[in-house]
C-alpha atoms as a PDB file:
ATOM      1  CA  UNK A   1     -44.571  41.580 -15.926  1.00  0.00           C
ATOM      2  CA  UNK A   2     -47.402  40.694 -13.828  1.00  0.00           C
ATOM      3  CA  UNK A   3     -50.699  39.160 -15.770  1.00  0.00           C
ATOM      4  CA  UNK A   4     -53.875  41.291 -15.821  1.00  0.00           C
ATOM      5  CA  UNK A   5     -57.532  39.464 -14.911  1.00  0.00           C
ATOM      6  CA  UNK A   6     -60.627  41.337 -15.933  1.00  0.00           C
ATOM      7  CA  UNK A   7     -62.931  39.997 -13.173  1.00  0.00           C
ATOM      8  CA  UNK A   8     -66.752  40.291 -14.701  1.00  0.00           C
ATOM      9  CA  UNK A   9     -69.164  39.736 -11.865  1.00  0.00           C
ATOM     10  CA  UNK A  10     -72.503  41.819 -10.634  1.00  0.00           C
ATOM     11  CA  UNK A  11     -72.247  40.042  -7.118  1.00  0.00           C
ATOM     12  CA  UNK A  12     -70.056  42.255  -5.224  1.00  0.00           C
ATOM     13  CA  UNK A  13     -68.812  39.627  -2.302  1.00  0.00           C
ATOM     14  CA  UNK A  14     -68.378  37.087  -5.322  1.00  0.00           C
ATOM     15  CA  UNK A  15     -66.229  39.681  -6.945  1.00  0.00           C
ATOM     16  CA  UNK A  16     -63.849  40.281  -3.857  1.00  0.00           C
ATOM     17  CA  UNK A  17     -63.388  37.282  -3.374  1.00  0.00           C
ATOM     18  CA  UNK A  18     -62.398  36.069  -6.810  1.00  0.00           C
ATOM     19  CA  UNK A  19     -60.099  39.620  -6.577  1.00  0.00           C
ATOM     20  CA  UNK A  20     -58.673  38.805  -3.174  1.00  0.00           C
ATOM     21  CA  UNK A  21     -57.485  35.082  -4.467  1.00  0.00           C
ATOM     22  CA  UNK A  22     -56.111  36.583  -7.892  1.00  0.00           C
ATOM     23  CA  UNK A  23     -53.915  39.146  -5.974  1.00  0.00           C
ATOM     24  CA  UNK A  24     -53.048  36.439  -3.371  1.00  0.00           C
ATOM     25  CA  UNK A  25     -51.303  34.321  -6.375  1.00  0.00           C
ATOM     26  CA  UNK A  26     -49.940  37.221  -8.166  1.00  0.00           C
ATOM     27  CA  UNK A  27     -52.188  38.645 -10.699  1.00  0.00           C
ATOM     28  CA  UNK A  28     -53.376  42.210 -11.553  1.00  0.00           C
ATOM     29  CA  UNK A  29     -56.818  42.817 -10.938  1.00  0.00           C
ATOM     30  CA  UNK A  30     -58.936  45.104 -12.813  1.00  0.00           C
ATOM     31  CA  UNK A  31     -63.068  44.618 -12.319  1.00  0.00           C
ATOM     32  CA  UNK A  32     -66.510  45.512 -13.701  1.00  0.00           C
ATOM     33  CA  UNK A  33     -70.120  44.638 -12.055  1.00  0.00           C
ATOM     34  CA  UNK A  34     -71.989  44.817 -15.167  1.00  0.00           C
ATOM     35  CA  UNK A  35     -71.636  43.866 -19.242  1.00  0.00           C
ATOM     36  CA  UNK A  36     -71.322  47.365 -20.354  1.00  0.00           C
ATOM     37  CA  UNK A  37     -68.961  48.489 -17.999  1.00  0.00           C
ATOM     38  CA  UNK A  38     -66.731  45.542 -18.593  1.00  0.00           C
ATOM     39  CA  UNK A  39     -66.072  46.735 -22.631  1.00  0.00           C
ATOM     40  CA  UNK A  40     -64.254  50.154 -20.668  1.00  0.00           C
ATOM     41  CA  UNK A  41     -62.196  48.362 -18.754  1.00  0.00           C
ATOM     42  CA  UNK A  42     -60.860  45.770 -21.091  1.00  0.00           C
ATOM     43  CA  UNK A  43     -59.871  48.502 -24.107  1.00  0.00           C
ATOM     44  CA  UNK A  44     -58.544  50.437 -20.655  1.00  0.00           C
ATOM     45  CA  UNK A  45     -56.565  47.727 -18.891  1.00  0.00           C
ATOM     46  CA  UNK A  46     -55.771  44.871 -22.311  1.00  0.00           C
ATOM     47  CA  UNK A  47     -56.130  41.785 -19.347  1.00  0.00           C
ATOM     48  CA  UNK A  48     -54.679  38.444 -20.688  1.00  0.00           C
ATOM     49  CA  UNK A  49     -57.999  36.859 -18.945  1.00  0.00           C
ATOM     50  CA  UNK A  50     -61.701  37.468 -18.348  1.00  0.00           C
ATOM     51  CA  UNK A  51     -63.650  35.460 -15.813  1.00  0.00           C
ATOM     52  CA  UNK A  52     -66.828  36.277 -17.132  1.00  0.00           C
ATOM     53  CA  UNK A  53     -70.209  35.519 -15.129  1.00  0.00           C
ATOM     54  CA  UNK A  54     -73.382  35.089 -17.671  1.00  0.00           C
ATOM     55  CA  UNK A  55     -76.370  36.863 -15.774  1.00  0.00           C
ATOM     56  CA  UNK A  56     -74.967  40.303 -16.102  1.00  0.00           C
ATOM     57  CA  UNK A  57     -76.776  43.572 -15.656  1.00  0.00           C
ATOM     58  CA  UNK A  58     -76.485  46.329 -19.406  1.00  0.00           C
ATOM     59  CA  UNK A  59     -74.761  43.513 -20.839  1.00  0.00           C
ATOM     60  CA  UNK A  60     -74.876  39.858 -20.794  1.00  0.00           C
ATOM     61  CA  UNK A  61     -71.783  37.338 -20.485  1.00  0.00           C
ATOM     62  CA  UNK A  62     -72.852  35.673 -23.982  1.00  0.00           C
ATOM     63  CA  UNK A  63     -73.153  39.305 -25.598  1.00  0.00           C
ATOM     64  CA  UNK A  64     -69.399  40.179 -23.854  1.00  0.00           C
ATOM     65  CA  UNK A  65     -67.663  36.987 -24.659  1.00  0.00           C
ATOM     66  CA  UNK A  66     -68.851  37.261 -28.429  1.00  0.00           C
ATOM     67  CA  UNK A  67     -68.137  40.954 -28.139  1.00  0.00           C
ATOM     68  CA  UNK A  68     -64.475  40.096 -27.035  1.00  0.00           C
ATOM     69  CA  UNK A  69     -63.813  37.473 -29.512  1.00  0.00           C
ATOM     70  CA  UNK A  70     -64.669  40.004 -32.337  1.00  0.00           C
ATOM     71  CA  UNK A  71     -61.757  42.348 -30.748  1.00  0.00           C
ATOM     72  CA  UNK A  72     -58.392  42.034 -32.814  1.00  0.00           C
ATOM     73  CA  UNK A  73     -57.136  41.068 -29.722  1.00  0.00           C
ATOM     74  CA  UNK A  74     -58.356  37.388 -29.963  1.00  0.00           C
ATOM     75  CA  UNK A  75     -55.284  36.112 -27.271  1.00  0.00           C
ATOM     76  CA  UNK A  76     -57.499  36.988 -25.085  1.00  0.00           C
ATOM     77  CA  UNK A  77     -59.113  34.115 -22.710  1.00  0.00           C
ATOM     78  CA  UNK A  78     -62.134  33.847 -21.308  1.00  0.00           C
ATOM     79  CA  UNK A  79     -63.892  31.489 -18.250  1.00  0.00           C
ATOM     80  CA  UNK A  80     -66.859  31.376 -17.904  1.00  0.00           C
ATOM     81  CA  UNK A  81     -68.123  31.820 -14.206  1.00  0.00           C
ATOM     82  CA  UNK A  82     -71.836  31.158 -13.653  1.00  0.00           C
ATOM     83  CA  UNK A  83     -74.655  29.561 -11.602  1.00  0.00           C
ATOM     84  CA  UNK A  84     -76.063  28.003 -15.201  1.00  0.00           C
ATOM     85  CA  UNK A  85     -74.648  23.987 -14.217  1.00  0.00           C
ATOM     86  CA  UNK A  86     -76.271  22.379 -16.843  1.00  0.00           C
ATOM     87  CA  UNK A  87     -74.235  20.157 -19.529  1.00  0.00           C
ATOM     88  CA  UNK A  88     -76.254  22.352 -22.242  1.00  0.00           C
ATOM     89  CA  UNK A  89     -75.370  25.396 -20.964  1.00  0.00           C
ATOM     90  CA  UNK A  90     -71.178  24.447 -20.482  1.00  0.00           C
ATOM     91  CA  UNK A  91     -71.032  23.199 -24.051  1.00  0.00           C
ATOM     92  CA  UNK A  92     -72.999  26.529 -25.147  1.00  0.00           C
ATOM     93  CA  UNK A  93     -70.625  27.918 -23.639  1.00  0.00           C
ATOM     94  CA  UNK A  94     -67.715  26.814 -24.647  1.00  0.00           C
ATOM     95  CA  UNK A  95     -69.211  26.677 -28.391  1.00  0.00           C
ATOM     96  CA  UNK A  96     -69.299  30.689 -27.800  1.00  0.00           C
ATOM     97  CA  UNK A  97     -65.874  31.030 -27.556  1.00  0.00           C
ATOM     98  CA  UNK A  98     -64.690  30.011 -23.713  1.00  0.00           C
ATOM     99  CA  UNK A  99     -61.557  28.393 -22.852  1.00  0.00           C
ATOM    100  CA  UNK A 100     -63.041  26.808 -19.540  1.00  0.00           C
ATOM    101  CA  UNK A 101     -65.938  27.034 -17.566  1.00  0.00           C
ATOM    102  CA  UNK A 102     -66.526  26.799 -14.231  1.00  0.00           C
ATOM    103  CA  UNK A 103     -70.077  26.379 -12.059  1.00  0.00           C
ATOM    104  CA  UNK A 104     -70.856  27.983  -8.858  1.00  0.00           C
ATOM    105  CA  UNK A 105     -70.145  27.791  -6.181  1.00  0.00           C
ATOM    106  CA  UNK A 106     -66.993  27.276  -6.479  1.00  0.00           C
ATOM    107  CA  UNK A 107     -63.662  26.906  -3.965  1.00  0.00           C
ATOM    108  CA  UNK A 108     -61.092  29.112  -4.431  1.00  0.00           C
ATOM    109  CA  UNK A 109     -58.218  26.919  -4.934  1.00  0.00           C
ATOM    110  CA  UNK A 110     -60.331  24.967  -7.859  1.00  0.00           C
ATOM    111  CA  UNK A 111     -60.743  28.519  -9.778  1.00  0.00           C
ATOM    112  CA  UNK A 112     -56.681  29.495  -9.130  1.00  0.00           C
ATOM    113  CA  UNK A 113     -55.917  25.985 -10.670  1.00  0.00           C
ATOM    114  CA  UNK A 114     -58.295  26.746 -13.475  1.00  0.00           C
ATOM    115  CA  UNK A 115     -56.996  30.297 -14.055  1.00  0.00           C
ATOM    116  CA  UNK A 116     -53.169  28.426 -14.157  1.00  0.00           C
ATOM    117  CA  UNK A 117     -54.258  26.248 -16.351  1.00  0.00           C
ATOM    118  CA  UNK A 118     -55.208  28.601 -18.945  1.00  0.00           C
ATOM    119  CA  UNK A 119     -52.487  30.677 -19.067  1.00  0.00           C
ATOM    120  CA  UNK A 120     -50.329  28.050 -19.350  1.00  0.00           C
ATOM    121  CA  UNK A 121     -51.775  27.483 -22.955  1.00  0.00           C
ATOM    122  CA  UNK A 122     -52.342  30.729 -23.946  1.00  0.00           C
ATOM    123  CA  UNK A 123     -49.709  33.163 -21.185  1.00  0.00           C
ATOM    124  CA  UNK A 124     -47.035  33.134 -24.358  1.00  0.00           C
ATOM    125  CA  UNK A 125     -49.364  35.375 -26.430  1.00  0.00           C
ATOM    126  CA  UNK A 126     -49.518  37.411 -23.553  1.00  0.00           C
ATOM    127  CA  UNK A 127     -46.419  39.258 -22.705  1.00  0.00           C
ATOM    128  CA  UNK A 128     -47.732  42.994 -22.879  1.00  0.00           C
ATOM    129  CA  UNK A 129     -47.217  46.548 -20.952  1.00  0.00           C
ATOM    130  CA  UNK A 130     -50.244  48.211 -20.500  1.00  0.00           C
ATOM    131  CA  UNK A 131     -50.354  51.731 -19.633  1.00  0.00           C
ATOM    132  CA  UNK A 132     -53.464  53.662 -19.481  1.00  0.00           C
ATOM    133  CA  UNK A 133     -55.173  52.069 -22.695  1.00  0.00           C
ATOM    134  CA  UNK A 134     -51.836  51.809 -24.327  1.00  0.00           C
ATOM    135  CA  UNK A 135     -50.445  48.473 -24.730  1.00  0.00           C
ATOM    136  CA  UNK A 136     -46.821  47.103 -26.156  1.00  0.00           C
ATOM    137  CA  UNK A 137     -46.937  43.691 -27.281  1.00  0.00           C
ATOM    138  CA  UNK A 138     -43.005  43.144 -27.300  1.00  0.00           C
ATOM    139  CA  UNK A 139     -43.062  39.306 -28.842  1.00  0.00           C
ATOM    140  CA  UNK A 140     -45.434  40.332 -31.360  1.00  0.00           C
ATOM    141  CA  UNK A 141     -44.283  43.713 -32.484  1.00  0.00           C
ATOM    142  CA  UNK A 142     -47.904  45.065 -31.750  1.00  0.00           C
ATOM    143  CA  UNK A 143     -48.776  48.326 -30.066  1.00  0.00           C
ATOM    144  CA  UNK A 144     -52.800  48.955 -29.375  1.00  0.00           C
ATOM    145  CA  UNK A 145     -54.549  51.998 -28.112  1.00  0.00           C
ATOM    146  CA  UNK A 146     -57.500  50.891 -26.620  1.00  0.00           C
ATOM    147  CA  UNK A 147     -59.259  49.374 -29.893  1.00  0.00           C
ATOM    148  CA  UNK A 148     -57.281  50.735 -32.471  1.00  0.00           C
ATOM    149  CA  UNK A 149     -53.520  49.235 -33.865  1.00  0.00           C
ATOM    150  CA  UNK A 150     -51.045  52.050 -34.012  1.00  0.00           C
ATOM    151  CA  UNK A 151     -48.245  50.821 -36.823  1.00  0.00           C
ATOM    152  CA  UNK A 152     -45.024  51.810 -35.359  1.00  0.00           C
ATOM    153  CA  UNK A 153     -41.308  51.888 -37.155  1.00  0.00           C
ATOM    154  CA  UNK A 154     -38.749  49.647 -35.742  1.00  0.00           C
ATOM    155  CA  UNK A 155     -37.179  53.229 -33.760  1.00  0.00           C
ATOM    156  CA  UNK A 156     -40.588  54.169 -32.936  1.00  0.00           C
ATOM    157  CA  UNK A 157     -41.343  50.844 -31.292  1.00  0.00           C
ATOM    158  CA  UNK A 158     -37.832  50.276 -29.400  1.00  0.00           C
ATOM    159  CA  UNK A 159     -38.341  54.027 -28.174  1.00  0.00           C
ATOM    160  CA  UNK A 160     -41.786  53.282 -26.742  1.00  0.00           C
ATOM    161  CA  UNK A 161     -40.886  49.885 -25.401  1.00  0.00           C
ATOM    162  CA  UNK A 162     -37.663  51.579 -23.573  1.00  0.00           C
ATOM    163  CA  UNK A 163     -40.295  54.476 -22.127  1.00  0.00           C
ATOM    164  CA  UNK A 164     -43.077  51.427 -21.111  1.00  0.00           C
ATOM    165  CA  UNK A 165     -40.350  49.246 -19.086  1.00  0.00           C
ATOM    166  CA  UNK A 166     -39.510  52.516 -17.170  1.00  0.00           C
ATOM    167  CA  UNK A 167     -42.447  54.417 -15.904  1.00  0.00           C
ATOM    168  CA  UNK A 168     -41.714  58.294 -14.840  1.00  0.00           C
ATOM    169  CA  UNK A 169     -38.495  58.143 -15.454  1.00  0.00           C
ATOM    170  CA  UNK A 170     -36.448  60.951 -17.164  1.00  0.00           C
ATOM    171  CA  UNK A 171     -34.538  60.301 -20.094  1.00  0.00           C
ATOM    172  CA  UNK A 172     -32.154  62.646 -21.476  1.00  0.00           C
ATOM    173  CA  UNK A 173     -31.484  62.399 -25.127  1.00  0.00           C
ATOM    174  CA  UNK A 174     -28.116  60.597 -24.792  1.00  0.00           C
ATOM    175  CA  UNK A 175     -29.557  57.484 -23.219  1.00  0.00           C
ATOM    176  CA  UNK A 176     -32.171  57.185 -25.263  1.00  0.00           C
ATOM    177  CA  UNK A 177     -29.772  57.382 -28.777  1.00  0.00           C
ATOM    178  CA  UNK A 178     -27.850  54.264 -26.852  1.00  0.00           C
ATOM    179  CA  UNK A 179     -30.916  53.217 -26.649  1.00  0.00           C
ATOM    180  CA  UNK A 180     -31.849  53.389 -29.730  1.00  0.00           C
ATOM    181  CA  UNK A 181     -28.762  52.999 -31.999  1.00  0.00           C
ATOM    182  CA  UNK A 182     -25.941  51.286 -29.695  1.00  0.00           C
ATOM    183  CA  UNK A 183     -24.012  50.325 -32.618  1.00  0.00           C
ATOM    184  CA  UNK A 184     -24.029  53.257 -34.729  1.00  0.00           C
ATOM    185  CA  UNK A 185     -21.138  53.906 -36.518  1.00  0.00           C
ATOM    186  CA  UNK A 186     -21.291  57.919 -36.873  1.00  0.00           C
ATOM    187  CA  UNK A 187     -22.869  60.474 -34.122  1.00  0.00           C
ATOM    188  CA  UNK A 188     -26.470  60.600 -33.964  1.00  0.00           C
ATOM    189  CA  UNK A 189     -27.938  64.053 -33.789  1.00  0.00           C
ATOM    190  CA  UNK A 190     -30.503  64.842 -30.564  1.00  0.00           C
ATOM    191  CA  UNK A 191     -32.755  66.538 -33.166  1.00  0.00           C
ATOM    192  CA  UNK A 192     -32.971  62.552 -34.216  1.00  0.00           C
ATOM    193  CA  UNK A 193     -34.203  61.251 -30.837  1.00  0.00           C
ATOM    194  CA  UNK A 194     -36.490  64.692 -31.147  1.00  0.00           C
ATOM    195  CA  UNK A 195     -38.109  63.744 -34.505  1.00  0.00           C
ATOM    196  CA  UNK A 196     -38.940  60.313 -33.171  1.00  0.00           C
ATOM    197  CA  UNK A 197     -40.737  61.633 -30.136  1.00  0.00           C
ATOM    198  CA  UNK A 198     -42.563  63.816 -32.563  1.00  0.00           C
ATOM    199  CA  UNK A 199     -43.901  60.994 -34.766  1.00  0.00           C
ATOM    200  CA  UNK A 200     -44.793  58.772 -31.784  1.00  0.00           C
ATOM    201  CA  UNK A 201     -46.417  61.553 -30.091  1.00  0.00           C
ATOM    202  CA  UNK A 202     -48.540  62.348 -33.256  1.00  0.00           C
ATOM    203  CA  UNK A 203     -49.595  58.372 -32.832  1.00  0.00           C
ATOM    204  CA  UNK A 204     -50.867  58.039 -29.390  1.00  0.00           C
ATOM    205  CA  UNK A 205     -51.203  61.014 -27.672  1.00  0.00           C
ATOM    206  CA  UNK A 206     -54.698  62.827 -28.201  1.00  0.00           C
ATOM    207  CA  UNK A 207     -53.654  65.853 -28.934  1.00  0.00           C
ATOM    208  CA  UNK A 208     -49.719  65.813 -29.465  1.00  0.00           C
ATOM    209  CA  UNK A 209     -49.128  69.766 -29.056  1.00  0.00           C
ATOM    210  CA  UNK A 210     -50.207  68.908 -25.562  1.00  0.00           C
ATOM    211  CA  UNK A 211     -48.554  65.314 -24.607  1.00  0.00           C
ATOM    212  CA  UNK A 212     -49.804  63.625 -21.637  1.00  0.00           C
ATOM    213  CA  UNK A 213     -47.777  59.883 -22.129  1.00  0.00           C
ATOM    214  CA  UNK A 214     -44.590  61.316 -23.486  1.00  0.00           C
ATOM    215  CA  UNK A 215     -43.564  64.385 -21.582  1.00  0.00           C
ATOM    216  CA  UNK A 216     -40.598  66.890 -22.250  1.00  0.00           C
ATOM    217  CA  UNK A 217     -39.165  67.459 -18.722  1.00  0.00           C
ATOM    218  CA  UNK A 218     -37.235  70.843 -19.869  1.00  0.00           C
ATOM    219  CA  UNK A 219     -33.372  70.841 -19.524  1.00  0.00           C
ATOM    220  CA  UNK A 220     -33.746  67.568 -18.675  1.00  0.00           C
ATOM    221  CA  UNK A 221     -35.272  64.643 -21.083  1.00  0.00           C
ATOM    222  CA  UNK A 222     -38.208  62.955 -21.310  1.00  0.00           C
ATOM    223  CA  UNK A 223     -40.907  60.676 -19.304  1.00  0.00           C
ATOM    224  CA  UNK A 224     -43.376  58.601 -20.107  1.00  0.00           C
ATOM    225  CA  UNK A 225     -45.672  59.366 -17.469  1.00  0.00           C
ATOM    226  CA  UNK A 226     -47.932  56.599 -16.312  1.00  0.00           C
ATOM    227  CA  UNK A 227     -50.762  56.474 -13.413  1.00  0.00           C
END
């Protein structure tokens, strides 16, 4: 499971170049150019880190940092990325809610060491599948749809976890009731494996007469289908 970066920055050659060094060591890279923006992407792509530049456009960095640290998900870290080199302004900073801050310019390698640094604290609370807003916190026992919690049973959880790990993949029923129950000691019923994909359905699809994530491939199985 790769680690997701939200990348917060209105200068666009700053912003590649942060992206291009990410990617280069392994990261996911999602981005935004402005404040506002930014919220979209982070209920959209739940990144382990933000490196978050203060002089922002809609939004600034202060309002977006405080903004994130009210989310539920508070595992969340943030650097701070910005021109603003004074003592004052670092401790502010920080005092907001940052895990590190950093002053431009800055060289590459110095932000990839700060970035590893980071996670190394907080990459535990971080073990996550994020598909399309949806997010399976498998350590935790957490799912998340963008900004809401979804509470999950234990089957309804395993199911979705199996479906997360393998993208657009059909399942018929009997792999997911090994799936699901590989110690059972009588048969279990496909209407079983049905009535679980109808609860979970009714909890994160939009509308789940018409499911988008958890599709019924016919004389087949089922998918989760993912971007």
């Amino acid at each position: 499971m790769k680690q997701t970066i939200l990348v917060v920055e209105d200068d666009e050659m700053i912003r590649h170049l942060v992206r291009i060094n990410l990617e280069k060591n392994h990261y996911d890279v999602v981005e935004a150019g402005d404040g506002q923006t930014a919220k979209d992407v982070f209920l959209n792509s739940h990144p382990c880190l933000v490196i978050l530049d203060l002089m922002l456009p809609k939004l600034s960095g202060e309002a977006f940092c405080e903004w994130v640290r009210n989310q539920e998900r508070n595992e969340v870290s943030v650097i701070m990325l910005s021109a603003k080199s004074r003592v004052d302004d670092k401790i502010a900073g920080l005092k907001m809610g940052a895990d590190d801050y950093i002053t431009k310019p800055f060289e590459p390698d110095e932000l990839i060491a700060h970035v590893e640094a980071v996670l190394r604290r907080t990459g535990q609370y971080c073990q996550k599948i994020v598909h399309d807003g949806l997010c399976i916190k498998p350590r935790q026992g957490e799912v998340q749809l963008y900004d809401k919690s979804i509470p999950l049973t234990k089957h309804e959880f395993n199911l979705l976890y199996y479906f997360m790990q393998h993208p657009n993949v059909v399942h018929d029923r009997e792999q997911l009731i090994d799936q699901l129950y590989p110690y059972a000691e009588h048969q279990v019923l496909d209407r079983t494996i049905d009535a679980h994909i109808k609860k979970l359905r009714e909890k994160i699809e939009a509308d789940s007469s018409k499911p988008e994530r958890i599709q019924t491939v016919r004389g087949m199985g089922y998918k989760f289908a993912a971007s």
